[in-house]
N, C-alpha and C. Protein backbone atom coordinates (compact mmCIF):
# COMPACT_ATOMS: atom_id res chain seq x y z
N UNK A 1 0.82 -1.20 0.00
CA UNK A 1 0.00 0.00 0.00
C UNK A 1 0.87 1.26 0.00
N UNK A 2 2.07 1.41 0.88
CA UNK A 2 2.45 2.52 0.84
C UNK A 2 3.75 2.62 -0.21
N UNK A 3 4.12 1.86 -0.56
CA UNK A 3 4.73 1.66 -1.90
C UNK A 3 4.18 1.87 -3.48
N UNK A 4 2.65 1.82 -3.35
CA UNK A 4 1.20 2.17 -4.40
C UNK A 4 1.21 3.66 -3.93
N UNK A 5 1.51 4.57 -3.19
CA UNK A 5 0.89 5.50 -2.44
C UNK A 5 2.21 6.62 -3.07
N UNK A 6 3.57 5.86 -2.58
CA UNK A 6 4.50 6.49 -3.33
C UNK A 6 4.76 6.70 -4.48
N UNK A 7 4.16 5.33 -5.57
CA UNK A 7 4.61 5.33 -6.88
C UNK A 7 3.58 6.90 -7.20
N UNK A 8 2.40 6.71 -6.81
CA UNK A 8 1.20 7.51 -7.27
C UNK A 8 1.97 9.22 -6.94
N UNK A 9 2.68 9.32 -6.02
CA UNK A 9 3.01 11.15 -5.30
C UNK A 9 4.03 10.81 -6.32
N UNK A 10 5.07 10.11 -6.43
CA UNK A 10 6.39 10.35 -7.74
C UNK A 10 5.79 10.79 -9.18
N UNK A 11 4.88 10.37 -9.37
CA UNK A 11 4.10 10.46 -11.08
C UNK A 11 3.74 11.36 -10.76
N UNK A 12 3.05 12.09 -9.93
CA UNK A 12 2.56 13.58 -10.02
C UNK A 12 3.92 14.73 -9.44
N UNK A 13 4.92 14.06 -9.02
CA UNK A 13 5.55 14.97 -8.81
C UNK A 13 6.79 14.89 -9.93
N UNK A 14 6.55 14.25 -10.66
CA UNK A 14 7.89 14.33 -12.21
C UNK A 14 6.91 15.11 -12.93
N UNK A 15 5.48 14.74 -12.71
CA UNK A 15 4.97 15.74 -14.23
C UNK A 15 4.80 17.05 -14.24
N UNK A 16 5.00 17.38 -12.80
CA UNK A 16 5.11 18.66 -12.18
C UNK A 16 6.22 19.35 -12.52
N UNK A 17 7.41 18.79 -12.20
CA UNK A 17 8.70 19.07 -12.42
C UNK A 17 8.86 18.97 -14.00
N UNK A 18 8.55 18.40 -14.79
CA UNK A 18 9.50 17.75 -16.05
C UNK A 18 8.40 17.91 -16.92
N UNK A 19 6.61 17.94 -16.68
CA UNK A 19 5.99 17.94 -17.37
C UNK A 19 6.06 16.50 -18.29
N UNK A 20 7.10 15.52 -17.64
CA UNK A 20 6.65 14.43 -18.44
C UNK A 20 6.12 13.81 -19.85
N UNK A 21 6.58 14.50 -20.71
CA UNK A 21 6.21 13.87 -22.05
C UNK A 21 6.40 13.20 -23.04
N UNK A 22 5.60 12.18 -23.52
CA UNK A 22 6.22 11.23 -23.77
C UNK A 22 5.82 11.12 -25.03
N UNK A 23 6.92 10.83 -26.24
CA UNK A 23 6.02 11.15 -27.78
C UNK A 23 6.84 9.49 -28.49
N UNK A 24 5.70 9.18 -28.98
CA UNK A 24 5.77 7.89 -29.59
C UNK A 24 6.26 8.32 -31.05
N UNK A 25 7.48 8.56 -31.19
CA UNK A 25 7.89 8.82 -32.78
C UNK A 25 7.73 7.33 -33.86
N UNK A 26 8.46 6.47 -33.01
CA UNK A 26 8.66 5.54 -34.57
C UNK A 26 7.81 3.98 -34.09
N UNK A 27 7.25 3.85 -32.96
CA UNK A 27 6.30 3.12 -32.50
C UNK A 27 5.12 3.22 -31.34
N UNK A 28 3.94 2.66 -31.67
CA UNK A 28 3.11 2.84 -30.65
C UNK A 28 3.45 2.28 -28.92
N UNK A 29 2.70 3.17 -27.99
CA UNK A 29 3.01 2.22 -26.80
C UNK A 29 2.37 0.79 -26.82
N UNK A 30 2.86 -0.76 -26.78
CA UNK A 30 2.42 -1.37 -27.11
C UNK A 30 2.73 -2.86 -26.20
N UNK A 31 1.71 -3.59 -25.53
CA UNK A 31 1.92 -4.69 -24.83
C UNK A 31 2.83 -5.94 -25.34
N UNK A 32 3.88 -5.51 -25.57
CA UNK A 32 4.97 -6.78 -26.35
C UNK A 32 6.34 -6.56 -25.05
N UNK A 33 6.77 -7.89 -25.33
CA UNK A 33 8.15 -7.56 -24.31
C UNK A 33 9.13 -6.70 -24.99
N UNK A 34 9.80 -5.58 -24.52
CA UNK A 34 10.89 -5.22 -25.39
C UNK A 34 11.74 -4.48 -24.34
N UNK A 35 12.91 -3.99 -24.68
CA UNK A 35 14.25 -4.05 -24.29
C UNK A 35 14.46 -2.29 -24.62
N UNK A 36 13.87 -1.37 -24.19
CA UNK A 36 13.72 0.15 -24.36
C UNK A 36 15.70 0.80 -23.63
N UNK A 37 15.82 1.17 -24.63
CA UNK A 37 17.82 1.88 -24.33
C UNK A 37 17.83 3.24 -24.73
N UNK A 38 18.12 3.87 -24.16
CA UNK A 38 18.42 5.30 -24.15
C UNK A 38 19.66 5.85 -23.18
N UNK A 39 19.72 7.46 -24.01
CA UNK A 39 20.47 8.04 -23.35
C UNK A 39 20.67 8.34 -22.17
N UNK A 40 21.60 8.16 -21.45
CA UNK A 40 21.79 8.82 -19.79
C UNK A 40 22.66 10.00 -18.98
N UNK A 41 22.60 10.69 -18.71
CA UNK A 41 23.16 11.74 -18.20
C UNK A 41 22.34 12.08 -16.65
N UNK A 42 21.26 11.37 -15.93
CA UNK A 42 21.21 11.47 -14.73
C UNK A 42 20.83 10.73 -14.09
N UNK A 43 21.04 10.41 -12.16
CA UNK A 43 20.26 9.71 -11.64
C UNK A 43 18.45 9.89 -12.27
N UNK A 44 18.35 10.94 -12.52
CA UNK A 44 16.69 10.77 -12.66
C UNK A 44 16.21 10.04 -14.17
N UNK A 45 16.98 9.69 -14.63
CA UNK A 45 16.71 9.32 -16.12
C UNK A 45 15.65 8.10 -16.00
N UNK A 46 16.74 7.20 -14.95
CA UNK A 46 15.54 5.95 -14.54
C UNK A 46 14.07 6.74 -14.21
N UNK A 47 13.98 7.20 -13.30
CA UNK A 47 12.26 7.79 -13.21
C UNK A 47 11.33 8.38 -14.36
N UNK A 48 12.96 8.86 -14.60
CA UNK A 48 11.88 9.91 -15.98
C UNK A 48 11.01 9.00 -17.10
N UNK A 49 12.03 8.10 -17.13
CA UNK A 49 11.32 7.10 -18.77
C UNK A 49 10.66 6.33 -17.87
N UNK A 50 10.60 5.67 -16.60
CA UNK A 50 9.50 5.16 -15.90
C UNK A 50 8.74 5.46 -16.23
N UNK A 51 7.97 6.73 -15.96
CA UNK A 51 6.98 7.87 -15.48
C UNK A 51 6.12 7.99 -16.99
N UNK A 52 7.22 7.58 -18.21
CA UNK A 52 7.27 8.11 -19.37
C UNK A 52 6.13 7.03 -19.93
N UNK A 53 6.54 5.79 -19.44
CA UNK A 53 5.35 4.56 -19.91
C UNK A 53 3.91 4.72 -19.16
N UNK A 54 2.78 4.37 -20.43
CA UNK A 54 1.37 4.26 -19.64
C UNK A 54 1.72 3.23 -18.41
N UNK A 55 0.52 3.07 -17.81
CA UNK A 55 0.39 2.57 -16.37
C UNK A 55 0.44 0.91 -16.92
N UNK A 56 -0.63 0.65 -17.95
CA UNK A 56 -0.18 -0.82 -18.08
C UNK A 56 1.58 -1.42 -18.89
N UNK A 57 2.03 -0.79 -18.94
CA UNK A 57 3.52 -1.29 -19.45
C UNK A 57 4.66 -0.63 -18.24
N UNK A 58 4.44 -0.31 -17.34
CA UNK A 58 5.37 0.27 -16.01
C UNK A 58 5.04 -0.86 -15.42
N UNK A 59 4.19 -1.90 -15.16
CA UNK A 59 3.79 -2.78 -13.89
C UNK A 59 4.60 -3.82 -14.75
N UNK A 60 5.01 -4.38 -16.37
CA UNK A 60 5.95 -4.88 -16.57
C UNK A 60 7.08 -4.78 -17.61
N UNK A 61 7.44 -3.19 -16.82
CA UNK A 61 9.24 -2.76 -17.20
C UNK A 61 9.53 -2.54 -16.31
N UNK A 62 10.78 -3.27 -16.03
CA UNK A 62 11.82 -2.95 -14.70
C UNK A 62 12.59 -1.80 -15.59
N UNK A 63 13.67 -1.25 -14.94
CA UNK A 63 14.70 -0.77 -15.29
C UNK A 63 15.89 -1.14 -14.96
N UNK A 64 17.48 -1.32 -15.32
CA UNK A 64 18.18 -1.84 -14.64
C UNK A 64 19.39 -0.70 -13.60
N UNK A 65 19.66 -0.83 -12.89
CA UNK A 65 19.94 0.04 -12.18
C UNK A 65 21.20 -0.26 -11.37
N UNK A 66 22.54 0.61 -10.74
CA UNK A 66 23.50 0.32 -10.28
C UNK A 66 23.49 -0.25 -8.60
N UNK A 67 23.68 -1.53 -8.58
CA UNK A 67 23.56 -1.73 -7.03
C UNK A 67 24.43 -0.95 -6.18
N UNK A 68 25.69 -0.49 -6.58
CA UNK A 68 26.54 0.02 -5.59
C UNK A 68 25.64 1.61 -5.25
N UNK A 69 24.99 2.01 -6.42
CA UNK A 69 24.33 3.67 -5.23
C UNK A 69 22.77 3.09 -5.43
N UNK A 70 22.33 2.46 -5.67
CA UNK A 70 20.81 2.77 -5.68
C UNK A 70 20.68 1.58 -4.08
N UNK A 71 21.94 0.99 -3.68
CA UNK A 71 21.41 0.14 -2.38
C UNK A 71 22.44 0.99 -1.05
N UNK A 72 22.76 2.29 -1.53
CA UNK A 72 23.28 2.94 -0.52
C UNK A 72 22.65 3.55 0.88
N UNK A 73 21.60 3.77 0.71
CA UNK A 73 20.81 3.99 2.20
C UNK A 73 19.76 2.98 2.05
N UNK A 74 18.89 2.78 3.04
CA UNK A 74 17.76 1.80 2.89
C UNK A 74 16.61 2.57 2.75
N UNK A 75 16.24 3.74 3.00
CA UNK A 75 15.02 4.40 1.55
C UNK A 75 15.72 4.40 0.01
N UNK A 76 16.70 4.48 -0.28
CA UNK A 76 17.13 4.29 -1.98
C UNK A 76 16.39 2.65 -2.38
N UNK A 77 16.97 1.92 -1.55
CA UNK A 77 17.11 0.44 -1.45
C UNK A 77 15.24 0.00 -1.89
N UNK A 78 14.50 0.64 -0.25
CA UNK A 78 12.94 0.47 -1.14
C UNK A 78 12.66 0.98 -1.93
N UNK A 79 12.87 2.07 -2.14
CA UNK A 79 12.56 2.89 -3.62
C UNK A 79 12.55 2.18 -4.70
N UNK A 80 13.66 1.65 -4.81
CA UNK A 80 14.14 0.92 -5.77
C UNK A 80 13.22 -0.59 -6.37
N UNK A 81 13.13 -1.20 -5.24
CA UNK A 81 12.63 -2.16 -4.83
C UNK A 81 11.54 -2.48 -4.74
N UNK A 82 10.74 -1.49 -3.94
CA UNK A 82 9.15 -1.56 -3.51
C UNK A 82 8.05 -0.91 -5.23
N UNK A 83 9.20 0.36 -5.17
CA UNK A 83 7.91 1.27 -6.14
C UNK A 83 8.65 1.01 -7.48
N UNK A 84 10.05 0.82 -7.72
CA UNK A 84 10.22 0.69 -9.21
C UNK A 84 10.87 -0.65 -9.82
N UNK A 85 10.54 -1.68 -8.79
CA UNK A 85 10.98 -3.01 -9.30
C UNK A 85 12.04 -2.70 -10.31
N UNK A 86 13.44 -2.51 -10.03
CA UNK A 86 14.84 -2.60 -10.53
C UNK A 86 14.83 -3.82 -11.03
N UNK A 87 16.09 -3.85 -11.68
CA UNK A 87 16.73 -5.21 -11.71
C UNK A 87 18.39 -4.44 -11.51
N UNK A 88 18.88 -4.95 -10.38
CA UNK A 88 19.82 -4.25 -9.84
C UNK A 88 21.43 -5.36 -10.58
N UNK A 89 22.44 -4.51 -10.93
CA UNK A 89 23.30 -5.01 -11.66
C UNK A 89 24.67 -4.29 -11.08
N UNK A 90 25.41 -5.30 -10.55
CA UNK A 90 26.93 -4.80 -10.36
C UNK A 90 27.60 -4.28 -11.22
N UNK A 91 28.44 -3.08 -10.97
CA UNK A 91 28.90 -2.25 -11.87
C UNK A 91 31.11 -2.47 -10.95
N UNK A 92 30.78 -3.07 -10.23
CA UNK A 92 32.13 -4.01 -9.83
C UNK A 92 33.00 -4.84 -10.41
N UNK A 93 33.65 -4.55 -11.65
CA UNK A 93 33.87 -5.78 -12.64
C UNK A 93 34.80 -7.04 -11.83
N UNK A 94 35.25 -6.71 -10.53
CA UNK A 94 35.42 -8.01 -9.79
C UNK A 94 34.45 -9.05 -9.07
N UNK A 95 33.12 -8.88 -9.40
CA UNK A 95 32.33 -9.45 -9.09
C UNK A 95 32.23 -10.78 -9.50
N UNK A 96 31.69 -11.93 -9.10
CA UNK A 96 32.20 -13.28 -9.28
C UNK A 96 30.69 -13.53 -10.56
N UNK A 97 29.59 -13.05 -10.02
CA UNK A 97 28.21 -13.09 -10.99
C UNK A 97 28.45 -12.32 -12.02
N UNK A 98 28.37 -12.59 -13.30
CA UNK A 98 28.19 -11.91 -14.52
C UNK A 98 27.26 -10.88 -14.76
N UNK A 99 27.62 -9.43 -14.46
CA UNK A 99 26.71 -8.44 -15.39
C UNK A 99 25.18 -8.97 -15.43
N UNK A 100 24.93 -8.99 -16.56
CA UNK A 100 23.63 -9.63 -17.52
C UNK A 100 22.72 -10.88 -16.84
N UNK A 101 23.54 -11.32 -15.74
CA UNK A 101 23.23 -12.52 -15.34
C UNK A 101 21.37 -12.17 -15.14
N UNK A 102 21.69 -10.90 -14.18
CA UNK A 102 19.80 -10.66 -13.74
C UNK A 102 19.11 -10.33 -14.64
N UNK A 103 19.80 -9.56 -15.52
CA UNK A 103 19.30 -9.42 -17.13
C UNK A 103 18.18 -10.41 -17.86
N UNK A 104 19.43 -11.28 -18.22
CA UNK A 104 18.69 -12.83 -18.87
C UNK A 104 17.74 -13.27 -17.82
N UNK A 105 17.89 -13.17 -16.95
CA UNK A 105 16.85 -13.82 -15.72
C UNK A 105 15.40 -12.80 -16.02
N UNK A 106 15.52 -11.62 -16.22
CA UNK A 106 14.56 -11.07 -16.26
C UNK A 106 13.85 -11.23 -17.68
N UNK A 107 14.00 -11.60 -18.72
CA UNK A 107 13.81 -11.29 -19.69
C UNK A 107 13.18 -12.54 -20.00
N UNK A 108 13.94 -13.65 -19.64
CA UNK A 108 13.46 -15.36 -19.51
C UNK A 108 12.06 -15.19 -19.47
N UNK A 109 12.16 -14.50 -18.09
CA UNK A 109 10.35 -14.05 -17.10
C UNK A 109 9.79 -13.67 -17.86
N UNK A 110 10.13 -12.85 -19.41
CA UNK A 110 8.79 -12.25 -19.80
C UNK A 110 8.88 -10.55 -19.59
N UNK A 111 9.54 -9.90 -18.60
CA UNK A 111 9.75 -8.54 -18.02
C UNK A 111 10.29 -7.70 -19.64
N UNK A 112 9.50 -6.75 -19.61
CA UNK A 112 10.89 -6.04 -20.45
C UNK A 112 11.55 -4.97 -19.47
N UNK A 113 12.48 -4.47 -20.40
CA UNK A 113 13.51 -3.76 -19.54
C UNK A 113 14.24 -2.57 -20.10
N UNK A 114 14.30 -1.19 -19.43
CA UNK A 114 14.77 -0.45 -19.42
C UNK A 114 16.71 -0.44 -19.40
N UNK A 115 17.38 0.15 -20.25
CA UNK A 115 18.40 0.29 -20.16
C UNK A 115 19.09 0.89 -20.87
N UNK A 116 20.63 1.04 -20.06
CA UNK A 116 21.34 2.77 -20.96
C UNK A 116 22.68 2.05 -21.16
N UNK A 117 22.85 1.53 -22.23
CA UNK A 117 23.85 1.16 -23.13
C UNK A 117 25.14 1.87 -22.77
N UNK A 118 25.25 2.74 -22.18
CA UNK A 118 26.69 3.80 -22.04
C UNK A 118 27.19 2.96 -20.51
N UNK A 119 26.62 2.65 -20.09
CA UNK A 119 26.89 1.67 -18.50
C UNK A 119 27.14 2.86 -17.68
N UNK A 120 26.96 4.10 -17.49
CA UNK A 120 27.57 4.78 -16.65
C UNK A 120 27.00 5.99 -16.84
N UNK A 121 26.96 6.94 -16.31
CA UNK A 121 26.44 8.51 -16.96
C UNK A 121 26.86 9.54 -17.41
N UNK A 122 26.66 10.07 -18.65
CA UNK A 122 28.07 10.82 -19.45
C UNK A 122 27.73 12.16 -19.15
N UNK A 123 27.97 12.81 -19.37
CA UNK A 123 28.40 14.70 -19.31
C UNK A 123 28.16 15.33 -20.58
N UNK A 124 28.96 14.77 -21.69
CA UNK A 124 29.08 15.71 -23.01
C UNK A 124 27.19 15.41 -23.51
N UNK A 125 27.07 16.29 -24.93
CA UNK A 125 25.71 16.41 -25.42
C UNK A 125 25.47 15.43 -25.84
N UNK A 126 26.26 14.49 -26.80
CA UNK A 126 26.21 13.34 -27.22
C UNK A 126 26.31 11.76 -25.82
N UNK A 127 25.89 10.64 -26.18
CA UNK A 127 26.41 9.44 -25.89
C UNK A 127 27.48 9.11 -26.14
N UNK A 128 28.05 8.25 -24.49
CA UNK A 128 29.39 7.54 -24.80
C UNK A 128 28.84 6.56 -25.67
N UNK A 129 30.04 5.40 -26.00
CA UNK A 129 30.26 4.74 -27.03
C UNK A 129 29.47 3.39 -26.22
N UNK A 130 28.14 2.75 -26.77
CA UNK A 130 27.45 1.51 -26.20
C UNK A 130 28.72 0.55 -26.27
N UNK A 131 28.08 -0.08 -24.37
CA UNK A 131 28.82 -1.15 -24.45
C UNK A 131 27.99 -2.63 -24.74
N UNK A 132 28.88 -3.41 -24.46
CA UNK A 132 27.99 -4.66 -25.70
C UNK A 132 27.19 -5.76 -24.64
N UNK A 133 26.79 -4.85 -23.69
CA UNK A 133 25.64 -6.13 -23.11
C UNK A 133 24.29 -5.51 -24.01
N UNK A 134 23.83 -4.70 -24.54
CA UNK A 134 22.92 -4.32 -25.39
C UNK A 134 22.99 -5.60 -26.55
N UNK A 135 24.28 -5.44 -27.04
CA UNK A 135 24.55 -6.36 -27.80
C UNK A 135 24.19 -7.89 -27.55
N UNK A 136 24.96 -8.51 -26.52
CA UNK A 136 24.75 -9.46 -26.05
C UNK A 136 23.14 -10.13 -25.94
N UNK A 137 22.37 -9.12 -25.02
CA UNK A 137 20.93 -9.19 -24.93
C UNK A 137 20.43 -9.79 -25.99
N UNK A 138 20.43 -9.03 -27.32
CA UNK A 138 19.67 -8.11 -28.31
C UNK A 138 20.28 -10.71 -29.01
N UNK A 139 21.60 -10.20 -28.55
CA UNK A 139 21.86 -12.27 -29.32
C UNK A 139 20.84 -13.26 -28.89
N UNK A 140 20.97 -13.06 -27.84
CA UNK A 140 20.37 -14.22 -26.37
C UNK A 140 18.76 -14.09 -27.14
N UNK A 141 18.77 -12.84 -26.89
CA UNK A 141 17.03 -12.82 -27.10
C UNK A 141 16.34 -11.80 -27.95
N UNK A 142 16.51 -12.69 -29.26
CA UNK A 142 16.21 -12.38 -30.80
C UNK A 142 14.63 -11.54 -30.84
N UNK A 143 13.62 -12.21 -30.26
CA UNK A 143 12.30 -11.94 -30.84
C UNK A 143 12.35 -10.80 -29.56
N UNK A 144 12.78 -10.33 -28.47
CA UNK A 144 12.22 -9.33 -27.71
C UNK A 144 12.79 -7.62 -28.40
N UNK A 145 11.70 -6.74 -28.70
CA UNK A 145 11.63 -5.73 -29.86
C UNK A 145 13.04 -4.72 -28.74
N UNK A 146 13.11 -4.16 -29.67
CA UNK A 146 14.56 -3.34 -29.47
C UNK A 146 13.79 -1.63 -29.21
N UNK A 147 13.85 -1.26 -28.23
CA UNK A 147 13.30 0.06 -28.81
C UNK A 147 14.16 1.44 -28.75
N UNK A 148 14.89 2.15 -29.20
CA UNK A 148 15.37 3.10 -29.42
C UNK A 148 14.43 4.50 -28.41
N UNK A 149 15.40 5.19 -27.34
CA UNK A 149 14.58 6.43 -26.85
C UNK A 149 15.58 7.97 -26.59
N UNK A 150 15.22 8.59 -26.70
CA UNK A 150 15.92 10.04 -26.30
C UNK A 150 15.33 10.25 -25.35
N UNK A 151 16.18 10.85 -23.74
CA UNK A 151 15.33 11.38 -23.05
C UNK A 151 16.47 12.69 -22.91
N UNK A 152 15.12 13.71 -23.08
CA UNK A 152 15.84 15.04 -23.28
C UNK A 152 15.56 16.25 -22.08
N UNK A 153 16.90 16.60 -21.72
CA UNK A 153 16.43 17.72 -20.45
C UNK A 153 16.44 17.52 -19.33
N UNK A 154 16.82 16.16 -18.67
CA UNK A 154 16.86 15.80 -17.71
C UNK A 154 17.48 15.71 -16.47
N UNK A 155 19.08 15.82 -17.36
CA UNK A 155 20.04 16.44 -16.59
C UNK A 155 19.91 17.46 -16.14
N UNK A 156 19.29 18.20 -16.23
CA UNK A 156 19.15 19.43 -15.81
C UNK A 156 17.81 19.51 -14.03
N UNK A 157 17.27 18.68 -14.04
CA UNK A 157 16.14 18.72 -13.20
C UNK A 157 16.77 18.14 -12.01
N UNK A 158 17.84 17.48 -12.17
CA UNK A 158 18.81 17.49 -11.15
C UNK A 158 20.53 17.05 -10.88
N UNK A 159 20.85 18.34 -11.32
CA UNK A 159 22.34 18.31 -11.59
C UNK A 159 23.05 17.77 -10.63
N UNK A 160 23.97 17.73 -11.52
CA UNK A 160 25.33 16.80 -10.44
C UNK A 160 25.84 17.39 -8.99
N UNK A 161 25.51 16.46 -8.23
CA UNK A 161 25.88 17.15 -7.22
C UNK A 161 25.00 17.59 -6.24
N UNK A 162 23.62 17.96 -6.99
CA UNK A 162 22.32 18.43 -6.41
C UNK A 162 21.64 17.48 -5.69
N UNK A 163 20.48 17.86 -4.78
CA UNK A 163 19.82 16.92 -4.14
C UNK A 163 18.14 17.04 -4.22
N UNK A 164 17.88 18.50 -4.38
CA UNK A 164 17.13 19.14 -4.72
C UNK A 164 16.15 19.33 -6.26
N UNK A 165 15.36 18.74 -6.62
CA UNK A 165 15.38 19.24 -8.49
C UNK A 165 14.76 19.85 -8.74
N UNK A 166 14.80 20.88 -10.14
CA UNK A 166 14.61 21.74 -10.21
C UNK A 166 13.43 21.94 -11.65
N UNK A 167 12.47 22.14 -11.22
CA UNK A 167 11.39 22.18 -12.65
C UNK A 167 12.45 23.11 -13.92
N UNK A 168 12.05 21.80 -14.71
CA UNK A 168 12.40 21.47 -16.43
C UNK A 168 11.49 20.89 -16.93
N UNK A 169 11.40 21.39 -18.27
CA UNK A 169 10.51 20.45 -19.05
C UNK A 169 11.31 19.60 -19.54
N UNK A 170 11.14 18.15 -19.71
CA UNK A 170 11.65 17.47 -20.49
C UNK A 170 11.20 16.26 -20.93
N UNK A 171 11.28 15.65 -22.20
CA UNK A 171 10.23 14.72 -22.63
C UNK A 171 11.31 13.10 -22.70
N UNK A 172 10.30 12.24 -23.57
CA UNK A 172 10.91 10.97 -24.14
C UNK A 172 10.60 10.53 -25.33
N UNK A 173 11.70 10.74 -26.39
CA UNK A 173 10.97 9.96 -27.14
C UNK A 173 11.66 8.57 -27.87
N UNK A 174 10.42 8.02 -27.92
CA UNK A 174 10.35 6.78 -28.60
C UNK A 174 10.63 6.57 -30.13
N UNK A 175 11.58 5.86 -30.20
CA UNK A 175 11.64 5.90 -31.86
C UNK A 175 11.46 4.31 -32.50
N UNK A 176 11.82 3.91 -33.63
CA UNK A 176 11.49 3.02 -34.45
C UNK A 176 12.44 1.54 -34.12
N UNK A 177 11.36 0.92 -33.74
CA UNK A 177 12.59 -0.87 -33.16
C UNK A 177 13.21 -1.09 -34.50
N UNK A 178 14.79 -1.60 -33.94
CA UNK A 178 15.62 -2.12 -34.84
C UNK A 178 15.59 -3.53 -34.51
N UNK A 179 16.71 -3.65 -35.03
CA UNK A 179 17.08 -5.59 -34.73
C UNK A 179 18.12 -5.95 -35.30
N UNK A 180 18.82 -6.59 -34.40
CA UNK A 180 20.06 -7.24 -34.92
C UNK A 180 20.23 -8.27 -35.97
N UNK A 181 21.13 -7.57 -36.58
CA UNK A 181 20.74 -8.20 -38.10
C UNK A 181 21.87 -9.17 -38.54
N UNK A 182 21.37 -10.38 -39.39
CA UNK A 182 21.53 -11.77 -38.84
C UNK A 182 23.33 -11.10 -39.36
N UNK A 183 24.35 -12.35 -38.57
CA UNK A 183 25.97 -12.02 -38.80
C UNK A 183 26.72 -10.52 -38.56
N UNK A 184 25.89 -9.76 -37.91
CA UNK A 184 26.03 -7.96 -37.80
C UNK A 184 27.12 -8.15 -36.60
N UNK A 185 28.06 -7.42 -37.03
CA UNK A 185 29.22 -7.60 -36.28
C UNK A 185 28.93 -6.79 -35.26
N UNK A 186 29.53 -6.71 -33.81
CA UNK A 186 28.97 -6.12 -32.48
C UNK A 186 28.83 -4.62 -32.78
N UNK A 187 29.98 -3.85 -33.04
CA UNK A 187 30.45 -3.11 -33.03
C UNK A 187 29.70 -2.01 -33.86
N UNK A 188 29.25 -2.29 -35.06
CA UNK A 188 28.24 -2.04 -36.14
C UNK A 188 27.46 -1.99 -35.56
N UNK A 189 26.91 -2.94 -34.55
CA UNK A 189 25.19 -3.16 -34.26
C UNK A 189 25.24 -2.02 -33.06
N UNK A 190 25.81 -1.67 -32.05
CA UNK A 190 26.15 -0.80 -31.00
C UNK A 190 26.71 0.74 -31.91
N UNK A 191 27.31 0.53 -32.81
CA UNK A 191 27.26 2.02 -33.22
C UNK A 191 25.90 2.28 -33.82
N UNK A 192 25.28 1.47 -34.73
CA UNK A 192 23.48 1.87 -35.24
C UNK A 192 22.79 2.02 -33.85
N UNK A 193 22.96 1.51 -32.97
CA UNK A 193 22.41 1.98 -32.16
C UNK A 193 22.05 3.23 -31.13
N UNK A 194 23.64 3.23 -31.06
CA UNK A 194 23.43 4.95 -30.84
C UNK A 194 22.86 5.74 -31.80
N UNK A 195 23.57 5.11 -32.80
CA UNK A 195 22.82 6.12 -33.90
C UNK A 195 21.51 6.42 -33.47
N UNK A 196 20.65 5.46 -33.59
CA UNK A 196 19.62 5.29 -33.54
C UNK A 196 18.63 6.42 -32.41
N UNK A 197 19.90 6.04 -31.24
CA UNK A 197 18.91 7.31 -30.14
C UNK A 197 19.84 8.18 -30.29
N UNK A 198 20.72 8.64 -31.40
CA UNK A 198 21.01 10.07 -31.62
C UNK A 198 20.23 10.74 -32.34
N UNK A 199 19.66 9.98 -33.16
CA UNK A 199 18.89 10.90 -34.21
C UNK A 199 17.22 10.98 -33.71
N UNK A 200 16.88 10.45 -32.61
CA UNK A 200 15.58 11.03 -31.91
C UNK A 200 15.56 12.46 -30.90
N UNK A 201 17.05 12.99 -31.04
CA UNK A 201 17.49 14.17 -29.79
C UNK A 201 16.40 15.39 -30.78
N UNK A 202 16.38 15.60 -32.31
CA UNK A 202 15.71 16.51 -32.76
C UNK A 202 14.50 16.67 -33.04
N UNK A 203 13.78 15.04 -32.80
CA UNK A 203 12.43 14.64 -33.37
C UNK A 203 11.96 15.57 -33.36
């Protein structure tokens, strides 16, 4: 209940702040499993494209998210947990569990999933260079749709460093599923990809 109570005050308080908008450029919102990657430049990015899906496709998209800060206090921890069902992923490359491991686990399930190909959060206007668990995924699991997103403005609603955020408008958009195309060498398939959510920054 009070995890229903929170999700409900966060959605009215991003659309407040950010105005929340969400524009379906190159596909409809649509009940299929798929694998949604976009740009990142803030902690709030996860909420924002949350916030960004109707109500029936948020109850099944996780997002994937860094265990080392999102399990740093124990309100991050429920947050995480209670109202935005993560799928939490070590960003420790000495870790003995593989990356992707919760990934594939989630995806097995049926879940689709939110995720930002750059593994980390960049600064400049553009995206860093995707790394290849996008790739990887996109092998493992052929038929789940690929979806390409820009989320624009976001960095700004709460800058680095800040704790506080600060009303911005800023939207999401959705662009046109690709797919890895049969023998497409990694590298190719991860640069179209950025491509892909570079060229939704002007939609």
């Amino acid at each position: 209940m009070l995890a229903k109570m929170m999700s409900l005050f966060l959605l009215g308080l991003i659309r407040v702040l950010t105005g929340s908008q969400a524009r379906w450029h190159g596909c409809p919102p649509k009940a299929e499993q798929r694998i949604y990657f976009a740009n990142h430049q803030s902690h709030a990015d996860l909420v924002m494209i949350w916030a960004a899906l109707p109500k029936e496709l948020r109850s099944v998209t996780r997002a994937i998210a860094a265990r080392d800060y999102w399990t740093k206090t124990p309100f991050k921890e429920w947050l995480t947990t209670a109202v935005f069902n993560v799928i939490y992923v070590a960003r420790d490359r000495s870790a003995e569990e593989d990356p992707l491991e919760p990934l594939f686990e989630a995806l097995t399930n049926g879940d689709s999933i939110i995720l930002f190909p750059e593994g980390t959060r960049g600064y400049a206007e553009l995206p860093q260079p995707f790394k290849a668990g996008l790739y990887n995924l996109a092998l493992k699991f052929p038929k789940v749709v690929l979806v390409p997103a820009w989320i624009n403005n976001v960095q700004h609603v709460l800058p680095k460093g800040e704790v506080v955020p600060v009303p911005v408008l800023c939207s999401v958009t959705f662009g046109t599923p690709m797919a890895l195309g049969e023998g497409e060498d990694r590298r190719a398939f991860l640069d179209r990809a950025r491509d892909a959510v570079i060229a939704l920054r002007d939609v």
